[in-house]
N, C-alpha and C. Protein backbone atom coordinates (compact mmCIF):
# COMPACT_ATOMS: atom_id res chain seq x y z
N UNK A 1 -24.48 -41.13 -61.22
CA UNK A 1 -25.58 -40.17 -61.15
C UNK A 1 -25.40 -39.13 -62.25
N UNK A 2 -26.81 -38.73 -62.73
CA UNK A 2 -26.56 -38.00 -63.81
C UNK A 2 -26.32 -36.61 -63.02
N UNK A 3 -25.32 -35.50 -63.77
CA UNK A 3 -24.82 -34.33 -63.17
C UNK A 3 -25.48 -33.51 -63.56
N UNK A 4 -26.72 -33.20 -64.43
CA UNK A 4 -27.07 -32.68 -65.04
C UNK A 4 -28.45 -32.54 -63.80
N UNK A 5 -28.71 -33.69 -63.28
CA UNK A 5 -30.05 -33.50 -62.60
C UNK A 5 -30.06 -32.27 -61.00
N UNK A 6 -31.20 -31.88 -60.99
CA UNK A 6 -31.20 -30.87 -60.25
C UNK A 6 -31.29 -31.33 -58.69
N UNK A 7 -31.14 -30.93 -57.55
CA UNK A 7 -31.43 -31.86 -56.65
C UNK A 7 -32.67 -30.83 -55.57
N UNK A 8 -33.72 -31.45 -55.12
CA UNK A 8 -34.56 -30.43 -54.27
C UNK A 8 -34.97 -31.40 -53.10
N UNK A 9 -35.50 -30.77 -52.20
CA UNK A 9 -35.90 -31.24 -50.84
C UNK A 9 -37.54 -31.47 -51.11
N UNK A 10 -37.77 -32.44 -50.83
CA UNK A 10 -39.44 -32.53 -51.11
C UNK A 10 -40.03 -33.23 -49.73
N UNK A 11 -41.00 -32.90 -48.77
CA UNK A 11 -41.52 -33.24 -47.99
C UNK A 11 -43.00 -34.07 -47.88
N UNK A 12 -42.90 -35.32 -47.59
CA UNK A 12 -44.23 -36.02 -47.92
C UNK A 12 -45.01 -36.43 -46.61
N UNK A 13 -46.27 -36.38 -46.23
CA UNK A 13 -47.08 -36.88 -45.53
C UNK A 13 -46.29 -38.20 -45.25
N UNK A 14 -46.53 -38.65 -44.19
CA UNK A 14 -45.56 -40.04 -43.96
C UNK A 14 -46.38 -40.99 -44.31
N UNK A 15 -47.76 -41.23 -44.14
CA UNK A 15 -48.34 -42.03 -44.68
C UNK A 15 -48.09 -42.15 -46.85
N UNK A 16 -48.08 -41.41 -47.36
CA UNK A 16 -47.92 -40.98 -48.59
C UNK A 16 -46.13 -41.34 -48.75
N UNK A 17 -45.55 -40.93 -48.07
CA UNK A 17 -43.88 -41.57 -48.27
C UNK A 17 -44.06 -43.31 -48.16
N UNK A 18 -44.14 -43.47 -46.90
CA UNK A 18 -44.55 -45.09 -46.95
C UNK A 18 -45.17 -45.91 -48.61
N UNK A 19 -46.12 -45.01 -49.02
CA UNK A 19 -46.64 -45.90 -50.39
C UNK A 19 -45.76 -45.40 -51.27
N UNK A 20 -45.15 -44.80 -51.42
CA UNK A 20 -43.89 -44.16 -52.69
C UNK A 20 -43.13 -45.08 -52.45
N UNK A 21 -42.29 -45.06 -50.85
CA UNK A 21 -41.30 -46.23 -51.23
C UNK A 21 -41.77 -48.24 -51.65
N UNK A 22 -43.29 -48.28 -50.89
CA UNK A 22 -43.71 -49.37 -51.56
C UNK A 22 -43.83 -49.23 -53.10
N UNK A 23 -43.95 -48.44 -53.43
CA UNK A 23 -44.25 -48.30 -55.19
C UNK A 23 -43.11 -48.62 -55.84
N UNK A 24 -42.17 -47.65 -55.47
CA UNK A 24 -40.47 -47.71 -56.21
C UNK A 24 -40.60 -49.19 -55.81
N UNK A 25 -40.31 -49.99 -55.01
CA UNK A 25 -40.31 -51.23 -54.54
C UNK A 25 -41.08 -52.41 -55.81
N UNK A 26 -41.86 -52.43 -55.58
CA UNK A 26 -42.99 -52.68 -56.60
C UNK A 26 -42.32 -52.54 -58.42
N UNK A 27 -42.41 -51.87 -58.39
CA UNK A 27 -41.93 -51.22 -59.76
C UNK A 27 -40.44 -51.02 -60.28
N UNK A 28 -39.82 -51.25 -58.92
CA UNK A 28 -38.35 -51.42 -59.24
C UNK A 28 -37.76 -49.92 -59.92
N UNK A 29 -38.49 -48.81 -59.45
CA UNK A 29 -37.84 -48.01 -59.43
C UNK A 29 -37.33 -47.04 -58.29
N UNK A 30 -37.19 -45.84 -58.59
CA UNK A 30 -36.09 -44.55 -57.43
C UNK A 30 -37.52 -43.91 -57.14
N UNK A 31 -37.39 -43.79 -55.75
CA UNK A 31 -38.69 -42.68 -55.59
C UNK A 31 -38.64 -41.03 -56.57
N UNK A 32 -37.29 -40.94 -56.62
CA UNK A 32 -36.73 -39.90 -57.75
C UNK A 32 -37.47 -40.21 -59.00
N UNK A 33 -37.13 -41.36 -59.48
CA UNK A 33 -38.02 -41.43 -61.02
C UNK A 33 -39.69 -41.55 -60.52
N UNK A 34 -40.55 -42.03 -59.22
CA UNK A 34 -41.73 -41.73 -59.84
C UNK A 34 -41.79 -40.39 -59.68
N UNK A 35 -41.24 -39.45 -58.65
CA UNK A 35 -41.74 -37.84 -58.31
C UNK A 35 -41.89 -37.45 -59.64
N UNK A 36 -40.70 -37.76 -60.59
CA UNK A 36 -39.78 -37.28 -61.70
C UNK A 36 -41.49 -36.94 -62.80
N UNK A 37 -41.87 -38.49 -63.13
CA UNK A 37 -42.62 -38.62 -63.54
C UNK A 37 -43.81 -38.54 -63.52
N UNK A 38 -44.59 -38.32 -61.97
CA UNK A 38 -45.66 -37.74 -61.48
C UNK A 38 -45.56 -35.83 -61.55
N UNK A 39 -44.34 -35.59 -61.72
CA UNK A 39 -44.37 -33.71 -61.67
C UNK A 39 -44.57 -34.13 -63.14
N UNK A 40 -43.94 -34.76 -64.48
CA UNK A 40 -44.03 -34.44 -65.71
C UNK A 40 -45.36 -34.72 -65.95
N UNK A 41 -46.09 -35.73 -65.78
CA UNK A 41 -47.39 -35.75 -65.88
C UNK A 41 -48.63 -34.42 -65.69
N UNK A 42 -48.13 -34.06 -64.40
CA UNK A 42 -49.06 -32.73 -64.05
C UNK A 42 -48.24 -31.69 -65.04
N UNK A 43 -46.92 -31.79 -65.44
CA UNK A 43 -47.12 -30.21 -66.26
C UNK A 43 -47.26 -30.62 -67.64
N UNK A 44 -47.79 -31.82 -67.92
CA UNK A 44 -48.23 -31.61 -69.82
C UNK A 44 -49.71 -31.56 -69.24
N UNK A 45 -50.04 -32.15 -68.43
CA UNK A 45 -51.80 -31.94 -68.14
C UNK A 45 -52.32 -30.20 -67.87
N UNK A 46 -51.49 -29.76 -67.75
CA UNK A 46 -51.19 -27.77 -67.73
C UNK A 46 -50.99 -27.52 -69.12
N UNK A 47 -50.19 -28.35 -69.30
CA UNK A 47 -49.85 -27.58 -70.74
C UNK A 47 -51.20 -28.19 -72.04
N UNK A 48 -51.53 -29.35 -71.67
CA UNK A 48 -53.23 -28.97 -72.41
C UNK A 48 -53.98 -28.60 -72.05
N UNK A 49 -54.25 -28.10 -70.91
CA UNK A 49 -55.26 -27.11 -70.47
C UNK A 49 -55.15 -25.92 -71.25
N UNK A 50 -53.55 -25.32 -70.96
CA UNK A 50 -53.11 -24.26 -71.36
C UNK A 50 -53.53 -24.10 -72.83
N UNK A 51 -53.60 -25.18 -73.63
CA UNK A 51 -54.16 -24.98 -74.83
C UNK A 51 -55.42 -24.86 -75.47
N UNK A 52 -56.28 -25.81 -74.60
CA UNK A 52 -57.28 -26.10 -74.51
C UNK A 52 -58.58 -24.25 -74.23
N UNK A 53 -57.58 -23.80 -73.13
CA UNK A 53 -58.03 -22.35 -72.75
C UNK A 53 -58.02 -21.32 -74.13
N UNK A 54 -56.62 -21.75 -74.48
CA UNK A 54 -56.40 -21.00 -75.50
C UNK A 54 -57.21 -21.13 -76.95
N UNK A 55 -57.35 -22.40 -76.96
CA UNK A 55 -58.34 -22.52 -78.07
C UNK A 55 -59.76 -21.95 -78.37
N UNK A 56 -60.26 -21.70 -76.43
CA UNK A 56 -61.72 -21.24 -76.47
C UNK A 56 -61.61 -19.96 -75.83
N UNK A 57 -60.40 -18.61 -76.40
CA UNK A 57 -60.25 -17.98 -75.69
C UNK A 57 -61.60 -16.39 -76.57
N UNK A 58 -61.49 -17.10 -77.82
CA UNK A 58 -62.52 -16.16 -78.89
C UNK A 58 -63.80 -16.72 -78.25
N UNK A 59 -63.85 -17.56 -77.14
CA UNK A 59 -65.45 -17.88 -77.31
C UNK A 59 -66.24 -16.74 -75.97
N UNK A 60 -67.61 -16.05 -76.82
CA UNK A 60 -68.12 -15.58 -75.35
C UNK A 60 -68.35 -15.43 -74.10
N UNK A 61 -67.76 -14.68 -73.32
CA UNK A 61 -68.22 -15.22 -71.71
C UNK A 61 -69.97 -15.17 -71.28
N UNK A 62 -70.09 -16.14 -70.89
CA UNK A 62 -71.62 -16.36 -70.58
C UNK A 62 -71.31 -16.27 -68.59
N UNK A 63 -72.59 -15.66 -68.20
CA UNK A 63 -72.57 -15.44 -66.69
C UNK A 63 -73.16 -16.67 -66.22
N UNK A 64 -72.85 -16.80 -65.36
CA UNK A 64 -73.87 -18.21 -64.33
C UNK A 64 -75.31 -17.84 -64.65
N UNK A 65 -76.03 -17.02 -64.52
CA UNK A 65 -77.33 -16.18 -64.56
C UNK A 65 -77.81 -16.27 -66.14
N UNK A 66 -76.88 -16.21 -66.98
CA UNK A 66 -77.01 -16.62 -68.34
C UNK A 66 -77.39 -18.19 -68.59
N UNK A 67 -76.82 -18.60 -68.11
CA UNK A 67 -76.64 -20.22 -68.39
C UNK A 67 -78.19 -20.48 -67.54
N UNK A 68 -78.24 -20.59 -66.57
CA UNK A 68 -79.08 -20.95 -66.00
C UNK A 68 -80.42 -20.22 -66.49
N UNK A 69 -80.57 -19.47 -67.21
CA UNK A 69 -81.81 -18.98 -67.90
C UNK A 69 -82.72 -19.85 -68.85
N UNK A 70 -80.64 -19.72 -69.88
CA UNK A 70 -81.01 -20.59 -70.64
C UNK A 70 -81.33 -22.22 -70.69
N UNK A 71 -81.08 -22.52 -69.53
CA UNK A 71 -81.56 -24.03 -69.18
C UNK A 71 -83.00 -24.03 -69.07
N UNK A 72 -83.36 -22.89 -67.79
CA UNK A 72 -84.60 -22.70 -68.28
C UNK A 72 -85.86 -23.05 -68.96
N UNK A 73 -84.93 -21.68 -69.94
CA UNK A 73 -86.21 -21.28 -71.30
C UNK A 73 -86.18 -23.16 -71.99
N UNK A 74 -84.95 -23.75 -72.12
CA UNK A 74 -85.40 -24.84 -72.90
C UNK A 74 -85.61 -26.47 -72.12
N UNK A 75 -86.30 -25.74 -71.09
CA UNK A 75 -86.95 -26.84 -70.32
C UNK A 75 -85.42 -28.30 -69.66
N UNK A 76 -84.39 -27.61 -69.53
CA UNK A 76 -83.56 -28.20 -69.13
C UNK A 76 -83.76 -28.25 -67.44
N UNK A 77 -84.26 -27.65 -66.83
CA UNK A 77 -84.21 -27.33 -65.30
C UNK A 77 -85.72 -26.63 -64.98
C-alpha cells in the first residue's frame, strides 16, 4: 500500500455501494481507485468552471428582467 495515500471514511447509500463494488468487479478495480477517480473528475470539472467564470468575469451583469425584455423586443418570446 502506498504510504503516502490518505485514508477517510466515506459512507454510501447501500443501494449505490452494491453498484461500486459491482463496478470495481467489472473493471477489475479497488472501490478506492473508482472514488479516487470519480472525486478527481468532479474537481477538474470545478476547476473549468473556475475558469470558465473567470474568463467571463469582465462581462456585464444582465438581470432576469433584462434578458427577458430583450427576448421580447426581438420577437424571441
Amino acid at each position: 500500500m502506498n504510504t503516502s495515500l490518505k485514508r477517510a471514511t466515506v459512507y454510501f447509500d447501500p443501494r449505490v455501494h452494491r453498484a461500486l463494488r459491482l463496478k470495481a468487479v467489472e473493471t477489475e478495480s479497488s472501490i478506492s481507485d473508482l472514488v479516487n477517480e470519480a472525486v478527481k473528475t468532479s474537481l477538474a470539472e470545478d476547476a473549468e468552471d473556475i475558469i470558465a467564470f473567470d474568463k467571463r468575469a469582465s462581462e456585464p451583469d444582465l438581470s432576469f428582467e433584462e434578458v427577458v425584455k430583450d427576448l421580447k423586443r426581438r420577437g424571441k418570446i
